[in-house]
Each structure stands twice: as structure tokens, then as C-alpha cells.
Protein backbone atom coordinates (compact mmCIF):
# COMPACT_ATOMS: atom_id res chain seq x y z
CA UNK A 1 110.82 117.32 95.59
CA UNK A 2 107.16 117.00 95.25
CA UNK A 3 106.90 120.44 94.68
CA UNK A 4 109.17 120.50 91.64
CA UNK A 5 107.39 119.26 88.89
CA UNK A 6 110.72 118.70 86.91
CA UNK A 7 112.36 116.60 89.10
CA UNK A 8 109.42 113.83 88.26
CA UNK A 9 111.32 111.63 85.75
CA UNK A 10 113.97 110.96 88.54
CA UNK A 11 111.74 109.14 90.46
CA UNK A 12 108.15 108.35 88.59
CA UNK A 13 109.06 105.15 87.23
CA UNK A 14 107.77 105.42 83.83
CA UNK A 15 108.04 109.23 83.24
CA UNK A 16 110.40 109.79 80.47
CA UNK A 17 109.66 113.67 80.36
CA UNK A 18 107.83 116.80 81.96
CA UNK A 19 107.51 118.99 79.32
CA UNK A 20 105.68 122.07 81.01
CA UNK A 21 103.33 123.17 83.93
CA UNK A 22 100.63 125.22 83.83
CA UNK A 23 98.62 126.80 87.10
CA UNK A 24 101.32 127.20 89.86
CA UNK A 25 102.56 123.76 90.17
CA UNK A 26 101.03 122.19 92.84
CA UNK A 27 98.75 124.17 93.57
CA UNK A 28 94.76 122.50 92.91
CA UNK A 29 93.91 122.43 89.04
CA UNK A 30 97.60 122.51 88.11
CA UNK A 31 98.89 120.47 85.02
CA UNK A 32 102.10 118.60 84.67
CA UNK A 33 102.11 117.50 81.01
CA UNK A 34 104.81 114.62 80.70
CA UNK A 35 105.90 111.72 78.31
CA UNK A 36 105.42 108.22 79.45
CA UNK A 37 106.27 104.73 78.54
CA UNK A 38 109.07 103.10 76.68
CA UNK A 39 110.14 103.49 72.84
CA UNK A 40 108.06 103.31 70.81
CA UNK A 41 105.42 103.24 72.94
CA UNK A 42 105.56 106.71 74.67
CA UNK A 43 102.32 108.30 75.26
CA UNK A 44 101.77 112.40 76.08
CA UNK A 45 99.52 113.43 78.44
CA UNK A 46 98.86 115.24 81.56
CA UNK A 47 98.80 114.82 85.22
CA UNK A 48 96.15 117.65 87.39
CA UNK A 49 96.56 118.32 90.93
CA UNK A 50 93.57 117.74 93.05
CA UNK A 51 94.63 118.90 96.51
CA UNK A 52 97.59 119.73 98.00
CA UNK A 53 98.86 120.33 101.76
CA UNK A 54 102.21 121.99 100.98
CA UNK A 55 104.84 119.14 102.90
CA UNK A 56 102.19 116.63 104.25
CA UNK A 57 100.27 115.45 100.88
CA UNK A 58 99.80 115.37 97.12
CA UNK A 59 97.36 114.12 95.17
CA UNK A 60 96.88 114.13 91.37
CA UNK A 61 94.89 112.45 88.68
CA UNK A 62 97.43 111.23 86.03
CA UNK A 63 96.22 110.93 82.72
CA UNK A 64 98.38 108.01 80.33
CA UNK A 65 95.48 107.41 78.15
CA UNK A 66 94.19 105.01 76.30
CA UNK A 67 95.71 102.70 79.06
CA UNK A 68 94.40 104.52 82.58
CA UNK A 69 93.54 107.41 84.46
CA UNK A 70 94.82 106.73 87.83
CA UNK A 71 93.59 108.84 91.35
CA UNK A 72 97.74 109.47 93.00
CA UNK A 73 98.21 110.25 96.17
CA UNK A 74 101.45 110.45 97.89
CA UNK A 75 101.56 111.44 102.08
CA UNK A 76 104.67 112.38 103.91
CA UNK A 77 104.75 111.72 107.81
CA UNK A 78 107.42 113.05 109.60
CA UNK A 79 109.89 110.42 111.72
CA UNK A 80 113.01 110.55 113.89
CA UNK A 81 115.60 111.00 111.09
CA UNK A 82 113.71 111.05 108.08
CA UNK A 83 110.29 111.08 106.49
CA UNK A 84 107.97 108.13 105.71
CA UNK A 85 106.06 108.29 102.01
CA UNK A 86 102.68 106.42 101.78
CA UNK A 87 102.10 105.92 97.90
CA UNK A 88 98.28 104.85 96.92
CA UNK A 89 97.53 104.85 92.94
CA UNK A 90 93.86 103.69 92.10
CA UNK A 91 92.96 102.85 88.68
CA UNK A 92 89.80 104.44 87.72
CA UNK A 93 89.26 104.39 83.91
CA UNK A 94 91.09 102.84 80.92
CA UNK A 95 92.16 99.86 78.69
CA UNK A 96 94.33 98.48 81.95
CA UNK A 97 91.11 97.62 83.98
CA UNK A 98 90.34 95.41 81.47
CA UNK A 99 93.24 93.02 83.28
CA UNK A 100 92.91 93.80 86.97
CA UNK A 101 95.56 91.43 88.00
CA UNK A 102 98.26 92.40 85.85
CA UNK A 103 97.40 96.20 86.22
CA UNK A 104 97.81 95.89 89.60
CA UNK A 105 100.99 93.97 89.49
CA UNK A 106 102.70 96.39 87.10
CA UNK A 107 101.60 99.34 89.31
CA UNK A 108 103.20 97.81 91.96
CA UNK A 109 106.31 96.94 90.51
CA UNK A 110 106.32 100.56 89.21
CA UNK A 111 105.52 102.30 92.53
CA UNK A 112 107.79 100.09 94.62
CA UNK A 113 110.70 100.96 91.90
CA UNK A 114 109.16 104.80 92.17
CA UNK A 115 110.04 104.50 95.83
CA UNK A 116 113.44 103.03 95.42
CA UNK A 117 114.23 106.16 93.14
CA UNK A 118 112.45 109.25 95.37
CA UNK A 119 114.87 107.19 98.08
CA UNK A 120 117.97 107.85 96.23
CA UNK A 121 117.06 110.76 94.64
CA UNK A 122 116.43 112.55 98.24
CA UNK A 123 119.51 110.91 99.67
CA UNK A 124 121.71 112.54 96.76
CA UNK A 125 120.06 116.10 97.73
CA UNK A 126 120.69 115.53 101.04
CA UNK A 127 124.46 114.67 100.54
CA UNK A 128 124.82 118.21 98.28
CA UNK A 129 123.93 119.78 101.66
């Protein structure tokens, strides 16, 4: 699922819309550009991938300017039945740094709901097997 760039707004909390790739999605120096937020307030930007190992890890700086540009990394470690996701976001610019406390709550509202949603989403594409 990481691999397919469209499948973001099913589980990005926040993402409303990927509206094209450029660069060979995920490759390094790929775009995603995407809509975020919530009406009215949606904002269009971009997200770039930094580095990618194809099934093990993903990382990305997504741009939702003026409010942050955020260093994304998402790890998969295989398990007995499954696969464990490690989700770290890192706030490295913007208007929300100006309020660490409540960026950092909202992010991890977001990523824990993010979670919830890659979950279900890969549980659903499991059961079309």
C-alpha cells in the first residue's frame, strides 16, 4: 500500500486528495502532490520521497505549508501473522512549532487514527484475496 501513492487518502488522516505523482513513486526525489485539511481550510501541496527500501521503509518530507513541513517515516517489520508499522513524524519548520504541545498532540491523534485506517484498509485487501 505504501507503494501506491493513490491509496493515501484511505489511510493518511488528513489527506483529502492525491492529485498526481511525479518521479516513479517511491522511488527518492518522487512527489506526491495531495490536498489536505478540512473545508474550507484545505491546503495543496506536496509530499517528496527521501529514501526508500522497497517493503521495509519509507520516508518522505510532507509539505502542508504555511502550517509544517514534517520529516515521515514509516518502517514495516515482519511478525508471525502480520506486519508491525513504526510511524515517526518530526516537525521541522512551520506556523505549528509555534505551539509545540498542541502540534504534537494533533499529530498524534492524527497518526494513531492514520494507523487505525492503514489497519482496516490492509485487512479489507486481505479479505479480497
Amino acid at each position: 500500500m505504501l507503494a501506491d501513492p493513490f491509496s493515501y487518502p484511505y489511510w493518511v488522516a488528513g489527506t483529502k486528495r492525491v492529485v498526481a505523482t511525479t518521479g516513479g513513486w517511491p522511488a527518492p526525489g518522487a512527489r506526491l502532490f495531495h490536498r489536505w485539511g478540512l473545508r474550507p481550510f484545505v491546503i495543496a501541496d506536496h509530499s517528496t520521497v527521501t529514501r526508500c527500501d522497497p517493503g521495509r521503509r519509507l520516508e518522505l518530507t510532507a509539505f502542508v505549508r504555511p502550517l509544517a513541513v514534517v520529516d515521515v517515516r514509516i518502517e514495516l517489520s515482519a511478525r508471525a501473522g502480520g506486519t508491525d508499522v513504526a510511524l515517526t513524524e518530526s516537525i521541522v519548520s512551520g506556523r505549528a512549532l509555534a505551539v509545540p504541545w498542541l502540534a504534537r498532540l494533533i499529530q498524534d491523534r492524527r497518526n494513531a487514527r492514520g494507523l487505525r485506517l492503514l489497519l482496516a484498509r490492509a485487512s479489507e485487501r486481505q479479505d479480497d484475496r
